[in-house]
PDB file of N, CA and C in Angstrom:
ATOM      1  N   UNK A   1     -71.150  35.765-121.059  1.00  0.00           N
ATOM      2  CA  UNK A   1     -71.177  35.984-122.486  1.00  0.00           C
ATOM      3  C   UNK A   1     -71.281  34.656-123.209  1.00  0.00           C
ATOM      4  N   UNK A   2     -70.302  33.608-122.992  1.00  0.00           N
ATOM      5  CA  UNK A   2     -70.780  32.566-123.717  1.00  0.00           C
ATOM      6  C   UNK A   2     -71.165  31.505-123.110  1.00  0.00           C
ATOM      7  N   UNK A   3     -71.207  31.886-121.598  1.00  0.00           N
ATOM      8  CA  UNK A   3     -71.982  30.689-120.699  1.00  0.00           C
ATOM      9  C   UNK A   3     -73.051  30.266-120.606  1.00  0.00           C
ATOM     10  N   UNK A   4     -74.012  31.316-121.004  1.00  0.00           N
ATOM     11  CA  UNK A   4     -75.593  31.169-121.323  1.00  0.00           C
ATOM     12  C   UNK A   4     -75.713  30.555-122.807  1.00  0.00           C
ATOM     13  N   UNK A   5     -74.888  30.466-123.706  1.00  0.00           N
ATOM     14  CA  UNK A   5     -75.210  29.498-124.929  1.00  0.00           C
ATOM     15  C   UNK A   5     -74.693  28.283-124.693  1.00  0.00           C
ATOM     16  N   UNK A   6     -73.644  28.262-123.812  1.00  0.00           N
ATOM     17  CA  UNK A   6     -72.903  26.332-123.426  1.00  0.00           C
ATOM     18  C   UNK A   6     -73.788  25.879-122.710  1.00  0.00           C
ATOM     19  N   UNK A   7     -74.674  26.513-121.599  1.00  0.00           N
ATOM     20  CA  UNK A   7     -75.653  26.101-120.921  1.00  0.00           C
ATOM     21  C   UNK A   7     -76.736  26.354-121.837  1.00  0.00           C
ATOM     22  N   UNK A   8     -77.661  26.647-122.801  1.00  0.00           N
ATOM     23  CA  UNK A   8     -78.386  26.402-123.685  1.00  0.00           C
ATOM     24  C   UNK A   8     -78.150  25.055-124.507  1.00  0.00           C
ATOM     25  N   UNK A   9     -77.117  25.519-125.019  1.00  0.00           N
ATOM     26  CA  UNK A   9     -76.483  24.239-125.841  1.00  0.00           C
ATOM     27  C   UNK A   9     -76.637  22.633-125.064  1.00  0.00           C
ATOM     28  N   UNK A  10     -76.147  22.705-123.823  1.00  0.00           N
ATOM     29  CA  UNK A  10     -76.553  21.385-123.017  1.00  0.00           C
ATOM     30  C   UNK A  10     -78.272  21.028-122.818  1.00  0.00           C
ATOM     31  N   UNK A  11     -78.853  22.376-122.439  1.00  0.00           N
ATOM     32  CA  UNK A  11     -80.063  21.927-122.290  1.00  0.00           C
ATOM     33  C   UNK A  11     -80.672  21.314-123.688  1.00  0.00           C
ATOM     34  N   UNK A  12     -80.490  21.891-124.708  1.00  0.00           N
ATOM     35  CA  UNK A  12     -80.899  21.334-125.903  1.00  0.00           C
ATOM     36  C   UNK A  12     -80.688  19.840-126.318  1.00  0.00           C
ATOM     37  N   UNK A  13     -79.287  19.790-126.099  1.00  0.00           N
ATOM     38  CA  UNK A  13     -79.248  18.476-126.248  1.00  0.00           C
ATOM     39  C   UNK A  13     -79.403  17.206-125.462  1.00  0.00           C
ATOM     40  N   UNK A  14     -79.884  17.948-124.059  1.00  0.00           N
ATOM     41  CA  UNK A  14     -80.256  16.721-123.001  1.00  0.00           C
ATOM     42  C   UNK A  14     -81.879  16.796-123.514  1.00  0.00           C
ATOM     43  N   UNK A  15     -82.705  17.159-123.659  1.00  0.00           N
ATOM     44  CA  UNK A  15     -84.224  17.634-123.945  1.00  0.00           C
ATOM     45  C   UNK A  15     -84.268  16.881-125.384  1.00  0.00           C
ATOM     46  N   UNK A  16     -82.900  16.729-126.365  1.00  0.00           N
ATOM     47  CA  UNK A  16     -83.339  15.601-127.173  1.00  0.00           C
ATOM     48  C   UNK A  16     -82.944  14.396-127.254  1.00  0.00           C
ATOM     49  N   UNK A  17     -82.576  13.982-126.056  1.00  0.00           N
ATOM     50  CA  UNK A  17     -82.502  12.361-125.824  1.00  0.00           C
ATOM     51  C   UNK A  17     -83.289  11.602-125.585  1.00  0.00           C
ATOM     52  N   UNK A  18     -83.916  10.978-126.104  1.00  0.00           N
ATOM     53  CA  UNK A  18     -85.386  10.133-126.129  1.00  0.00           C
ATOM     54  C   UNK A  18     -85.347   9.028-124.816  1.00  0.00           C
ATOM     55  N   UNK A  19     -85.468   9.253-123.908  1.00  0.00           N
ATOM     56  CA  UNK A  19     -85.213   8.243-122.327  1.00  0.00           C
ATOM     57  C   UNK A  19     -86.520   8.178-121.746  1.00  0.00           C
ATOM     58  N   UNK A  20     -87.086   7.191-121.026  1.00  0.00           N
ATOM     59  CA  UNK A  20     -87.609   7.427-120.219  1.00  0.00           C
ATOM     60  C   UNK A  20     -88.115   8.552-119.280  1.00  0.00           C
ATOM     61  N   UNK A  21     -86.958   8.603-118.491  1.00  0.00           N
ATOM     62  CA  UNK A  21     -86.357   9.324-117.399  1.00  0.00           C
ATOM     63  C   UNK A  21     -85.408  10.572-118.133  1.00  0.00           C
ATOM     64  N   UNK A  22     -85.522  11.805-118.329  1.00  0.00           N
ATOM     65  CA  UNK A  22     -85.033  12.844-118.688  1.00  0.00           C
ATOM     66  C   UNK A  22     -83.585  13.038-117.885  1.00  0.00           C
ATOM     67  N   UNK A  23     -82.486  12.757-118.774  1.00  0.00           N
ATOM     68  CA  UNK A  23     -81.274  13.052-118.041  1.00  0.00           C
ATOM     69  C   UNK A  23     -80.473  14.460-117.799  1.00  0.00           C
ATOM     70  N   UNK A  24     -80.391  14.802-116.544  1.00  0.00           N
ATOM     71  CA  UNK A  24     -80.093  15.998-115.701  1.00  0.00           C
ATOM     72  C   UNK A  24     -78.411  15.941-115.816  1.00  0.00           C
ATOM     73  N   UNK A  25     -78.185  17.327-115.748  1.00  0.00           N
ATOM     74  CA  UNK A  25     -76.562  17.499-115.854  1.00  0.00           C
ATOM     75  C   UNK A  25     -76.752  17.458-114.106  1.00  0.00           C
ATOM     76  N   UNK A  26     -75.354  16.573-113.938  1.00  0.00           N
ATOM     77  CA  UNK A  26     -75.160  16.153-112.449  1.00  0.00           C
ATOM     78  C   UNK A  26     -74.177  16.708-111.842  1.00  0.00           C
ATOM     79  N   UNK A  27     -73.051  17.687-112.545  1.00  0.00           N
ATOM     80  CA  UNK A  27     -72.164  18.384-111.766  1.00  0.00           C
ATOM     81  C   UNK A  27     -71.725  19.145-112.981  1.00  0.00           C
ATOM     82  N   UNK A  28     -71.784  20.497-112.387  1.00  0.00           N
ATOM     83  CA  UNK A  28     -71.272  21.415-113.426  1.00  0.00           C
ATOM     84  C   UNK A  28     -70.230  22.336-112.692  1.00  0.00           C
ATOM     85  N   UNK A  29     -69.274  23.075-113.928  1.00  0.00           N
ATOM     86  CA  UNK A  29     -68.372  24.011-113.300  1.00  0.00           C
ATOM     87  C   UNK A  29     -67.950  24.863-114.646  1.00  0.00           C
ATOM     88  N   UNK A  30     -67.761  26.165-114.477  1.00  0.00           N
ATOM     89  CA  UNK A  30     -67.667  27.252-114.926  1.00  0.00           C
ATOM     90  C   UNK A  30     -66.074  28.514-114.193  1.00  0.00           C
ATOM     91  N   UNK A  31     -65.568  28.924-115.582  1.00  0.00           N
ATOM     92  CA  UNK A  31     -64.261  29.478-114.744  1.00  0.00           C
ATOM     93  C   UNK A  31     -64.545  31.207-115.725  1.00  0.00           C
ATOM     94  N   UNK A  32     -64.377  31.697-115.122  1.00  0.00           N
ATOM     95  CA  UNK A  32     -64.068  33.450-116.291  1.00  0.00           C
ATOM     96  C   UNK A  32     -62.392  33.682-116.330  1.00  0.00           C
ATOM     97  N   UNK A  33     -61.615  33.451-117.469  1.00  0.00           N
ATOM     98  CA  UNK A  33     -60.563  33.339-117.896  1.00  0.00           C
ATOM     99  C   UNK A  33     -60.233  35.260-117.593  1.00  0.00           C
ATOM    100  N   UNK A  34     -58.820  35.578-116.606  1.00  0.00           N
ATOM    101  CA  UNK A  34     -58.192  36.902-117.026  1.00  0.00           C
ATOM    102  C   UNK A  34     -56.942  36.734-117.122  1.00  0.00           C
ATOM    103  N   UNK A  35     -56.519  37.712-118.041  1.00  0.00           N
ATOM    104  CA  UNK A  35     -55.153  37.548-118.077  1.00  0.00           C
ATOM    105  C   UNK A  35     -54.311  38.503-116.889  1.00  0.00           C
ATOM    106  N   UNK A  36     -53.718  37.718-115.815  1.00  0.00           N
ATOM    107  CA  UNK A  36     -52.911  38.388-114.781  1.00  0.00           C
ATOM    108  C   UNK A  36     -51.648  38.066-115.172  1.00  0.00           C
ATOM    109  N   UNK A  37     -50.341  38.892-114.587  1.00  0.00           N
ATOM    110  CA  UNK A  37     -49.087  38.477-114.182  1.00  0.00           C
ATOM    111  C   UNK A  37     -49.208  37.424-113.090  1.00  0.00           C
ATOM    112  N   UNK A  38     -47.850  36.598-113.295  1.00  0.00           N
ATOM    113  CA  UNK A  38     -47.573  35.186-112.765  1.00  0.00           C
ATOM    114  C   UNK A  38     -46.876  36.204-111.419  1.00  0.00           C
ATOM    115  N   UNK A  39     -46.738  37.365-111.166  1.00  0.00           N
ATOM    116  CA  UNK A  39     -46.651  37.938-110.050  1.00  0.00           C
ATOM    117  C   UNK A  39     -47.928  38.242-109.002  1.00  0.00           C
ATOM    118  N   UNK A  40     -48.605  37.970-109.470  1.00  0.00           N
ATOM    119  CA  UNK A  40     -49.996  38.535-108.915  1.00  0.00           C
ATOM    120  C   UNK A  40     -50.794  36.896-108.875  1.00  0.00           C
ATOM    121  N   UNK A  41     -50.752  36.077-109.726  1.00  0.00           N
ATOM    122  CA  UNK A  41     -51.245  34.400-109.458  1.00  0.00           C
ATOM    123  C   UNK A  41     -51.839  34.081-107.925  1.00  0.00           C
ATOM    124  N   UNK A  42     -52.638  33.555-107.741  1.00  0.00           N
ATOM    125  CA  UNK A  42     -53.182  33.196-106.278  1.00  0.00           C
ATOM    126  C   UNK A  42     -51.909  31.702-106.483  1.00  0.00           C
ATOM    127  N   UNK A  43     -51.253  31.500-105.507  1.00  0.00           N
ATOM    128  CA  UNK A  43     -50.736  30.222-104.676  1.00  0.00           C
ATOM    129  C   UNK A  43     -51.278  29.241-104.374  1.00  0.00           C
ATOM    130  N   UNK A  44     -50.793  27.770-104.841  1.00  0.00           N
ATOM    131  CA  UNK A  44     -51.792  26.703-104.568  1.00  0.00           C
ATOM    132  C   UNK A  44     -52.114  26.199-103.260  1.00  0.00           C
ATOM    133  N   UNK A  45     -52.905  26.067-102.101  1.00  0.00           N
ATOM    134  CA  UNK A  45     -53.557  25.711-100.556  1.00  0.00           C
ATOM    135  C   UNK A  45     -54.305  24.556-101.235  1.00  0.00           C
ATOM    136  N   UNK A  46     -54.740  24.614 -99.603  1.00  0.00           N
ATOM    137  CA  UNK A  46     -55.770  23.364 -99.806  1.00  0.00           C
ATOM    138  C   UNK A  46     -57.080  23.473-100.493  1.00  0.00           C
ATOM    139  N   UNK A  47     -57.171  25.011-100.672  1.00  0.00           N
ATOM    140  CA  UNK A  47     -58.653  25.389-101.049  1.00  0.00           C
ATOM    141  C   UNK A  47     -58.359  26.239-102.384  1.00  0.00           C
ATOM    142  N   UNK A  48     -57.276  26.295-102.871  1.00  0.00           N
ATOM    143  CA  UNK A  48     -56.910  26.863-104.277  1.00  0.00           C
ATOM    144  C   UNK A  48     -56.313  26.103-105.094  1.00  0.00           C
ATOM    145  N   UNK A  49     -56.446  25.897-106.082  1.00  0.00           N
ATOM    146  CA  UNK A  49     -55.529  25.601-107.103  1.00  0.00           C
ATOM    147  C   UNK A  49     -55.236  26.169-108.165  1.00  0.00           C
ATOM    148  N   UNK A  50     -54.135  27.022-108.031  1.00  0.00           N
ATOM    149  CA  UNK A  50     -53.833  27.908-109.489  1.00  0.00           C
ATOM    150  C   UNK A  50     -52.955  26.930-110.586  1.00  0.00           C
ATOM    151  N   UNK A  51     -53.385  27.239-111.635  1.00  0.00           N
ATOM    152  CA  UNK A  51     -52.791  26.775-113.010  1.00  0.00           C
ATOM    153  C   UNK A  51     -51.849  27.819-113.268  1.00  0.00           C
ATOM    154  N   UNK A  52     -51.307  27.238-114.639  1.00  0.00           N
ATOM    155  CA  UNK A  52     -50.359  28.276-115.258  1.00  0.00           C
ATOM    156  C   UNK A  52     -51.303  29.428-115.904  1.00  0.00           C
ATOM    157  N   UNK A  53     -50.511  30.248-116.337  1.00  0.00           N
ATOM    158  CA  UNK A  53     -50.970  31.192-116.702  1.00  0.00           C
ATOM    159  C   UNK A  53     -51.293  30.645-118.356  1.00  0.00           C
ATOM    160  N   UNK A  54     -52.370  31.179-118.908  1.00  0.00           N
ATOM    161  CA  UNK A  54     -52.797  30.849-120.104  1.00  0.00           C
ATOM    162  C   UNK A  54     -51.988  31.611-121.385  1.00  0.00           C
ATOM    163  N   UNK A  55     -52.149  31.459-122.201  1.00  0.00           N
ATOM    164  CA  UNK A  55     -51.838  32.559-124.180  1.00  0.00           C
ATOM    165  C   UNK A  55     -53.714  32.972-124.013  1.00  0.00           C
ATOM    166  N   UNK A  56     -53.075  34.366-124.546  1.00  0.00           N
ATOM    167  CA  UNK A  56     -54.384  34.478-125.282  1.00  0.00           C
ATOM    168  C   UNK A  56     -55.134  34.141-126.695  1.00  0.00           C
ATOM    169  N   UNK A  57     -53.806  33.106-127.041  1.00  0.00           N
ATOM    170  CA  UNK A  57     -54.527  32.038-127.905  1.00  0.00           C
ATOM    171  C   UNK A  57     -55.778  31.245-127.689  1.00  0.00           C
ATOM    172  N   UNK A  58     -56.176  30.963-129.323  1.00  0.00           N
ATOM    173  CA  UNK A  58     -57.444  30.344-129.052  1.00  0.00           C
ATOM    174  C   UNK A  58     -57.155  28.666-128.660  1.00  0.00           C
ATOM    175  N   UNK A  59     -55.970  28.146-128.949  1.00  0.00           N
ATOM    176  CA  UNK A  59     -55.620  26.760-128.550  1.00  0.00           C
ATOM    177  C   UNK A  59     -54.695  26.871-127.273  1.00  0.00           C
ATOM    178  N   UNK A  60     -55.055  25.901-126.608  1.00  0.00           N
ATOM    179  CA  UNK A  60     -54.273  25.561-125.740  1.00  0.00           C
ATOM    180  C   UNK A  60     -53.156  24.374-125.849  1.00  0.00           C
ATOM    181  N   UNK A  61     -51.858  24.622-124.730  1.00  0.00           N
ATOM    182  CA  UNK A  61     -50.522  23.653-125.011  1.00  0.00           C
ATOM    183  C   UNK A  61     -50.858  22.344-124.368  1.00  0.00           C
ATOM    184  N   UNK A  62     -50.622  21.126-124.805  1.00  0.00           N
ATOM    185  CA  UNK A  62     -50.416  20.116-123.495  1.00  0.00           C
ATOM    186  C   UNK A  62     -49.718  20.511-122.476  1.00  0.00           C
ATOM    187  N   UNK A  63     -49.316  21.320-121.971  1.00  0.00           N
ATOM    188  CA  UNK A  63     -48.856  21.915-120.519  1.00  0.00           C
ATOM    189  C   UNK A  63     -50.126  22.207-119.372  1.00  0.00           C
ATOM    190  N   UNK A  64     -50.952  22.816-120.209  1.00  0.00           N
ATOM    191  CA  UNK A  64     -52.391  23.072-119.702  1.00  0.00           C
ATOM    192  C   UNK A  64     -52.786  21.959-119.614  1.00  0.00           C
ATOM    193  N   UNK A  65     -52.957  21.253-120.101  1.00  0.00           N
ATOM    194  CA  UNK A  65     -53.480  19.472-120.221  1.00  0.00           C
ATOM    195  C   UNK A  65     -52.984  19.209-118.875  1.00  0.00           C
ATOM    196  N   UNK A  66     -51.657  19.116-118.930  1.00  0.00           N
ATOM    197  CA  UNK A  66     -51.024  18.397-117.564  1.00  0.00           C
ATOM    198  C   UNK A  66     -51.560  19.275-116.159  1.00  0.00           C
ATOM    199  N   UNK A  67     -51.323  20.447-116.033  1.00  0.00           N
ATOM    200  CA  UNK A  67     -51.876  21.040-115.397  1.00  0.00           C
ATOM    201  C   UNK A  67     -53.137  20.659-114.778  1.00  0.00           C
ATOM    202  N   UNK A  68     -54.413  21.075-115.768  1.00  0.00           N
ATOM    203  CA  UNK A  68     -55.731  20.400-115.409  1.00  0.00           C
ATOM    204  C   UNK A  68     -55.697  18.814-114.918  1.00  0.00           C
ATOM    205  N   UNK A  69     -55.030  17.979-115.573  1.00  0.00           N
ATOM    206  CA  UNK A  69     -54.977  16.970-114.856  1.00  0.00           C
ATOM    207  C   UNK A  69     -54.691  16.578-113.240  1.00  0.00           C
ATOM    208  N   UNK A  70     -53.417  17.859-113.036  1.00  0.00           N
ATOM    209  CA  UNK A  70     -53.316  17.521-112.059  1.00  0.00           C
ATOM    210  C   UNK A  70     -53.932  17.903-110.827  1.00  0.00           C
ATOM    211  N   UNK A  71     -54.435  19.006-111.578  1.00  0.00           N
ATOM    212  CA  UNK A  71     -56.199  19.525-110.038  1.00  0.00           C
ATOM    213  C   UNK A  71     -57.038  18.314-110.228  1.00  0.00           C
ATOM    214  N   UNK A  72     -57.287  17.885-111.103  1.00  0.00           N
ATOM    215  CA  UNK A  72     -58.453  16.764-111.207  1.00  0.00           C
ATOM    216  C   UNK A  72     -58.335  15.681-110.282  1.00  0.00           C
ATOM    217  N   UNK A  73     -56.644  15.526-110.242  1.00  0.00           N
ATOM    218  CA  UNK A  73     -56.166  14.396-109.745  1.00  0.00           C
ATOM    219  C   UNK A  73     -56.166  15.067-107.439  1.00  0.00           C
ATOM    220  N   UNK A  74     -55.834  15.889-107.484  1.00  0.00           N
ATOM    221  CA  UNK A  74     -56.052  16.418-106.644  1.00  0.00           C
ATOM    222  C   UNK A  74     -57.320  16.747-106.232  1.00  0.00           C
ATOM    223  N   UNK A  75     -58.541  17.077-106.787  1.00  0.00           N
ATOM    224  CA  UNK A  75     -59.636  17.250-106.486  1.00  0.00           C
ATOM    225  C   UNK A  75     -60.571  15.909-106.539  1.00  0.00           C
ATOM    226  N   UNK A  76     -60.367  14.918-107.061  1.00  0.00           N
ATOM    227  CA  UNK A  76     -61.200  13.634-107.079  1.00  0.00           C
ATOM    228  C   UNK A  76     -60.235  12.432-106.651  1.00  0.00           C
ATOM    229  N   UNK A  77     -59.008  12.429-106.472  1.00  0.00           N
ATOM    230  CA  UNK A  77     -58.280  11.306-106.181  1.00  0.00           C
ATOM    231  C   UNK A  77     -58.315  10.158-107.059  1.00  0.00           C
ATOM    232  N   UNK A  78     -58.446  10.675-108.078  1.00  0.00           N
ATOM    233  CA  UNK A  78     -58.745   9.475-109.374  1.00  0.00           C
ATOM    234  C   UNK A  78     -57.388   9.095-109.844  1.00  0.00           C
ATOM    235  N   UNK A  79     -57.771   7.832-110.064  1.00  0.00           N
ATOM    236  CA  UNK A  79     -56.719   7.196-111.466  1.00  0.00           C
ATOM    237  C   UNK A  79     -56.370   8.435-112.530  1.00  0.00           C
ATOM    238  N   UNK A  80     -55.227   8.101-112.449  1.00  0.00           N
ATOM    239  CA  UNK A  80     -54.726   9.024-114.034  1.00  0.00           C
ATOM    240  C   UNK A  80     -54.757   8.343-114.858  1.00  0.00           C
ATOM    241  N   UNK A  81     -55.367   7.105-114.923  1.00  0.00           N
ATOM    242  CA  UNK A  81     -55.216   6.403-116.435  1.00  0.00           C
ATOM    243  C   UNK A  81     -56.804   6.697-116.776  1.00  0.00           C
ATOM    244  N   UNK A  82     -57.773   7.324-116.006  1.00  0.00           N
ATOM    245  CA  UNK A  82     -58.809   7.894-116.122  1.00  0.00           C
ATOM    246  C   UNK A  82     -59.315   8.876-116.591  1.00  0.00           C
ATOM    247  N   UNK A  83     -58.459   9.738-116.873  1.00  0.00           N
ATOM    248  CA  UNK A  83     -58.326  11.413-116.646  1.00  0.00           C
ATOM    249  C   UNK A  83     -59.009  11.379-117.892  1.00  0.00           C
ATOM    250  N   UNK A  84     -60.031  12.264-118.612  1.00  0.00           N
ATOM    251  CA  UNK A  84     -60.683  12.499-119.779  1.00  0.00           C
ATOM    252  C   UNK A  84     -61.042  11.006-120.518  1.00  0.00           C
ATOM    253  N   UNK A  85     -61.650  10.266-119.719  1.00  0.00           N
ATOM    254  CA  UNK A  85     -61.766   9.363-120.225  1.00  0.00           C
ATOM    255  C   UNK A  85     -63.519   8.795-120.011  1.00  0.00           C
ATOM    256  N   UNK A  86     -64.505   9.202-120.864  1.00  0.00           N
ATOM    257  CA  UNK A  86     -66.106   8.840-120.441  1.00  0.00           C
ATOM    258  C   UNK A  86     -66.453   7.461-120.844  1.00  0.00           C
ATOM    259  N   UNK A  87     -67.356   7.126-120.038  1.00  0.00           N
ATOM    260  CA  UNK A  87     -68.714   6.027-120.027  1.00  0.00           C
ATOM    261  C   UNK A  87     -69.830   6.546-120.531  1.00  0.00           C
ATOM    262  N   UNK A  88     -70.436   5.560-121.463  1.00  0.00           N
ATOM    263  CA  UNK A  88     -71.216   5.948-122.113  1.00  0.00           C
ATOM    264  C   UNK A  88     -72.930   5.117-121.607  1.00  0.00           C
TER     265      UNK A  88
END
């Protein structure tokens, strides 16, 4: 539902960057948000990582923040003084 306009939306705006060389999205990832009980949650392995459970608010808490950080940190082995932090 709104993945085909975020992926529109990127193509649009990579198609108007005036480069040489046309710049390609180089790693992408996509999640479909449900709301389950924290009884039913998949368990974190080596090949899962569950977060907290979300609000069906439209904002999210810095709890979620920390959270995502810490798969990131687990999935890339990066610096945390890195974490959301781009090169331009």
């Amino acid at each position: 539902q709104g993945l085909p306009l975020v992926k529109q939306a990127v193509t649009n705006l990579l198609q108007s960057i005036e480069e040489p060389v046309a710049p390609q999205v180089l790693w992408s990832m996509n999640y479909q948000q449900r709301y389950i009980s924290s009884e039913d949650a998949p368990n974190t392995s080596a090949s899962v990582i569950a977060l907290q459970s979300l609000s069906s608010d439209l904002a999210f808490g810095d709890d979620t923040l920390h959270d995502v950080k810490a798969a990131w940190q687990k999935i890339t082995d990066g610096d945390p003084d890195t974490f959301l932090k781009f090169e331009a």
